[in-house]
Protein backbone atom coordinates (compact mmCIF):
# COMPACT_ATOMS: atom_id res chain seq x y z
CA UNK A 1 81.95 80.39 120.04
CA UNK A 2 79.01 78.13 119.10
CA UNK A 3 76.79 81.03 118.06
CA UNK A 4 79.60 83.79 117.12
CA UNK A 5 81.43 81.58 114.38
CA UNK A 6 78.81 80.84 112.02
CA UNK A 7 78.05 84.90 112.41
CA UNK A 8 81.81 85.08 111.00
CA UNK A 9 82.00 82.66 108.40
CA UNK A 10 78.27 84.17 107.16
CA UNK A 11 79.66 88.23 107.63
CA UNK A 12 83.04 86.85 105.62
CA UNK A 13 80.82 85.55 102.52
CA UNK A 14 78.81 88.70 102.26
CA UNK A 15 81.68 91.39 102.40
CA UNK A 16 83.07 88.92 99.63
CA UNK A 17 80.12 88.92 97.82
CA UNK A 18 78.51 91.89 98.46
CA UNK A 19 81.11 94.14 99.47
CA UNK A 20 84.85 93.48 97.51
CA UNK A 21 82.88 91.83 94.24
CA UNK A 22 80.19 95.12 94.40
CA UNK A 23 82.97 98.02 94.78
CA UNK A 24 85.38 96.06 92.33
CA UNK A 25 82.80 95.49 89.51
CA UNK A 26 81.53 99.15 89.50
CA UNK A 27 84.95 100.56 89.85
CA UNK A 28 85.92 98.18 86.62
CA UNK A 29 82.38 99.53 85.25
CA UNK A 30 83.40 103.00 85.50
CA UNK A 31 87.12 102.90 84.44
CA UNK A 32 85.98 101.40 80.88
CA UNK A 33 87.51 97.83 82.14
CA UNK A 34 83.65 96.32 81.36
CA UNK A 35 83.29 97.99 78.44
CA UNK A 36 86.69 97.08 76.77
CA UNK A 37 85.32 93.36 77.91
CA UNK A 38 82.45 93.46 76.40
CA UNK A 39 83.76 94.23 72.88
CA UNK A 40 85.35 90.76 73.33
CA UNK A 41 83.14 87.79 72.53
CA UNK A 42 82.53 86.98 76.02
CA UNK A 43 78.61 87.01 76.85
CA UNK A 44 77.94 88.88 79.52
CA UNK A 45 76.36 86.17 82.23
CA UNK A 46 79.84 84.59 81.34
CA UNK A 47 81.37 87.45 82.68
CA UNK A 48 79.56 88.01 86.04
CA UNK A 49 79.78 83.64 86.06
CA UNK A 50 83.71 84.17 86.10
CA UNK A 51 83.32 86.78 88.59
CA UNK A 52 81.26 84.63 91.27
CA UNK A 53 83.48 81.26 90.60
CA UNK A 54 86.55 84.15 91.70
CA UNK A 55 84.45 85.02 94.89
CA UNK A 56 83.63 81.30 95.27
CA UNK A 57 87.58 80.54 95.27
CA UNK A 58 87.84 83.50 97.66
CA UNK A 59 84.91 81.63 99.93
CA UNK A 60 86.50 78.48 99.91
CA UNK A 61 90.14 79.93 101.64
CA UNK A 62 87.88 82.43 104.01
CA UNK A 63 85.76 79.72 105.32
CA UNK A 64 88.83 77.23 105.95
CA UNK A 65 90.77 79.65 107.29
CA UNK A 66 88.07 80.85 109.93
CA UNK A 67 87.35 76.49 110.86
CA UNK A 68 90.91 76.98 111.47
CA UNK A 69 90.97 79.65 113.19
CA UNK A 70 88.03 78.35 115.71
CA UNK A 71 89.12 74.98 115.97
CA UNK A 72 92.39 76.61 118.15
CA UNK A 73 90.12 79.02 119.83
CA UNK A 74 87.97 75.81 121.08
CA UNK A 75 85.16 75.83 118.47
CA UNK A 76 83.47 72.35 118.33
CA UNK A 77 80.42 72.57 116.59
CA UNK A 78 78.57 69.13 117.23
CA UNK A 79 79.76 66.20 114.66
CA UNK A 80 83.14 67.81 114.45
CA UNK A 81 84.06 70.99 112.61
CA UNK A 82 84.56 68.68 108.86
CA UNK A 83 80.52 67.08 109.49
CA UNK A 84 79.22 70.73 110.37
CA UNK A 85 81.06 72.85 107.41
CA UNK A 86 80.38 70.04 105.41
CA UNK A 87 76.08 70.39 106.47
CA UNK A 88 75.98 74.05 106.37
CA UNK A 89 77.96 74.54 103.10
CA UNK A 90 74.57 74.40 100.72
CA UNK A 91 73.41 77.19 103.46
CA UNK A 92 76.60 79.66 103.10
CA UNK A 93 76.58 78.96 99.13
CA UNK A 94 73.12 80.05 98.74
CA UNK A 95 74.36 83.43 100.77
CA UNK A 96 77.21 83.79 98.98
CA UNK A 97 75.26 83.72 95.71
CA UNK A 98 72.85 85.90 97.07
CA UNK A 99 75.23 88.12 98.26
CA UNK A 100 76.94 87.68 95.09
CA UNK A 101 73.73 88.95 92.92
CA UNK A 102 73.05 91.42 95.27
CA UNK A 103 76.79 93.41 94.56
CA UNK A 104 76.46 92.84 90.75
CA UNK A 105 73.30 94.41 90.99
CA UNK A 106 74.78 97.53 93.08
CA UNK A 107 77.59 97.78 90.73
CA UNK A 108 75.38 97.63 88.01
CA UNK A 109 73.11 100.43 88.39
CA UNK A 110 75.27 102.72 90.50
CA UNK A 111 78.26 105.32 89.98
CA UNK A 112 81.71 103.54 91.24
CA UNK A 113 81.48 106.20 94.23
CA UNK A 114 77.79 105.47 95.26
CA UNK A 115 78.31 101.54 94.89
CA UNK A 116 81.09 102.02 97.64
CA UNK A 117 79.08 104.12 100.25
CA UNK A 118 75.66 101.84 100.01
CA UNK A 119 77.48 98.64 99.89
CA UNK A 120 79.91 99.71 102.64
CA UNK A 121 76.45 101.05 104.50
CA UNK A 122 74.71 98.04 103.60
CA UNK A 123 77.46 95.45 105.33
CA UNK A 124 77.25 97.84 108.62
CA UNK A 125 73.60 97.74 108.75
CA UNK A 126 74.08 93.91 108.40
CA UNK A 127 76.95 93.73 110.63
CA UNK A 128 74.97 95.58 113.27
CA UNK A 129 70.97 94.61 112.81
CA UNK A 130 71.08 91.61 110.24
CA UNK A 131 70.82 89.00 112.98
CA UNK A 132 74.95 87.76 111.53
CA UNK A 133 76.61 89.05 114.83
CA UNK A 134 74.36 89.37 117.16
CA UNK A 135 71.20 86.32 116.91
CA UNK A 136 67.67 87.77 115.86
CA UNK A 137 66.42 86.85 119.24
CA UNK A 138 68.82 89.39 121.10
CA UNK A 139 67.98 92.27 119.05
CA UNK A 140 64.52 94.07 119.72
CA UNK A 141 61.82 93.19 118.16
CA UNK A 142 61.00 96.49 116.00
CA UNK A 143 64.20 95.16 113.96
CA UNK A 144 64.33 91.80 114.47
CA UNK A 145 61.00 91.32 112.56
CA UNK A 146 61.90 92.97 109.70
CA UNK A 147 65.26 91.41 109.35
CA UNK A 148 64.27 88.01 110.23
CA UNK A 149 63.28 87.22 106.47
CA UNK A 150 66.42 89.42 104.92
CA UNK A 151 69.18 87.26 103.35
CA UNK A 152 71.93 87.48 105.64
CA UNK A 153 69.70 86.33 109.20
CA UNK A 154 68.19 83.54 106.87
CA UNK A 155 71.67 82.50 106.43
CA UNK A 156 73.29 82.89 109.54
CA UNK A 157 70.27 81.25 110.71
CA UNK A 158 70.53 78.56 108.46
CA UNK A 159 74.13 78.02 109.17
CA UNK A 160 73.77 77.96 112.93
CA UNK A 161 71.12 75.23 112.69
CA UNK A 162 73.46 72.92 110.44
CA UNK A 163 76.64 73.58 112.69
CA UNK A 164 74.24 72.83 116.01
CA UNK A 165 74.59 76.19 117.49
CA UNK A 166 70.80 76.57 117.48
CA UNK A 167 67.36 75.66 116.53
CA UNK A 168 66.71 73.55 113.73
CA UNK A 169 66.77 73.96 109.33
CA UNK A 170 63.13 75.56 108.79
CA UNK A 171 62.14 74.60 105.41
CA UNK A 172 60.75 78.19 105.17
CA UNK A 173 63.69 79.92 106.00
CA UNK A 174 65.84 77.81 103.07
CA UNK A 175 62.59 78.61 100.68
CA UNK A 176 63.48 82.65 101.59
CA UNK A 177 67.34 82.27 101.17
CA UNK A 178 66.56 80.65 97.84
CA UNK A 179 64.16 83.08 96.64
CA UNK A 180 66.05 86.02 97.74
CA UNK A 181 68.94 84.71 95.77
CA UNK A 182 67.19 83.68 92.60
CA UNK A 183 66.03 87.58 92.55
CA UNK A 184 68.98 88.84 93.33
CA UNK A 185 70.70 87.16 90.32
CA UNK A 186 67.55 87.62 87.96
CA UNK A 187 67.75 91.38 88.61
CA UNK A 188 71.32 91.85 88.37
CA UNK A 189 71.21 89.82 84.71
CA UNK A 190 68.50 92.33 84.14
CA UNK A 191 70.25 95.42 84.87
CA UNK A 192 73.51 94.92 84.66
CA UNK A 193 75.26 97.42 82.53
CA UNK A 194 79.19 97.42 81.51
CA UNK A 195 79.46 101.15 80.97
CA UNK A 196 77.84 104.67 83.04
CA UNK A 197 75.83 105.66 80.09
């Protein structure tokens, strides 16, 4: 359980970020909900703010009711389930942002339909080769490598260190997460568009 539940609580962020905000937003996108928005005077960053404080409400009630969960299965990270949530929180925010930026950005440049099949794609590449699941060291090297410095391994990685399943917080690894959410959001404020024209 050490090494399996902060996989879960990181997979839970990013199909709330990535996956349910992503194929929401560009289904609102392409039914004219965005548009009819954006005649009001809400600014649009105020718009994709209120959608990430709604996935960060979501986050809150997934992640409590997974500790939950784990605590009756036997899961007792080191310091007590409270001390490790509470150290690996700044770790699954940054993901959760990232993730967040990441489906704004998909629902921003793509069609409702092709937001669904890439993010749904993207969450079973994770789920399978992202190092969430299954630890970067168990998977071979050829894909390892390459998704060693992708969002979701830097935070499951992250998030094992700070619960005491493994390793240690490499300064490097929070740099990446950080990075890779600050371009995530940058992009998707870029690009984001509220109707298909």
């Amino acid at each position: 359980l050490g090494q399996l539940v902060p996989g879960i609580l990181c997979l839970a962020l990013i199909s709330t970020g990535l996956v349910s905000l992503g194929i929401a937003t560009a289904f609102e996108r392409g039914n004219g909900t965005l548009k009819r928005l954006a005649g009001s005077p809400l600014p649009r960053w105020a718009l994709m703010l209120a959608k990430a404080i709604a996935v960060a409400l979501t986050a809150v009630v997934q992640v409590l009711l997974i500790a939950i969960v784990a605590a009756v299965l036997g899961w007792t990270p080191s310091g007590g389930i409270p001390v490790a949530l509470f150290a690996a929180a700044p770790w699954m925010l940054l993901g959760l942002l990232a993730s967040v930026g990441a489906g704004l950005l998909l629902a921003g440049l793509l069609r409702p339909e092709a937001t669904l099949a890439v993010a749904n794609a993207l969450y079973l590449l994770i789920l399978l080769m992202g190092g969430v699941i299954v630890p970067l060291d168990a998977l071979p090297a050829p894909i390892a490598a390459p998704a060693s410095i992708l969002p979701p391994a830097l935070m499951a990685d992250l998030v094992r260190a700070a619960t005491g399943a493994s390793g240690s917080v490499e300064p490097w690894q929070a740099v990446g997460l950080l990075a890779w959410t600050v371009l995530f959001a940058v992009l998707a404020l870029l690009t984001f568009r509220v109707d298909e024209g």
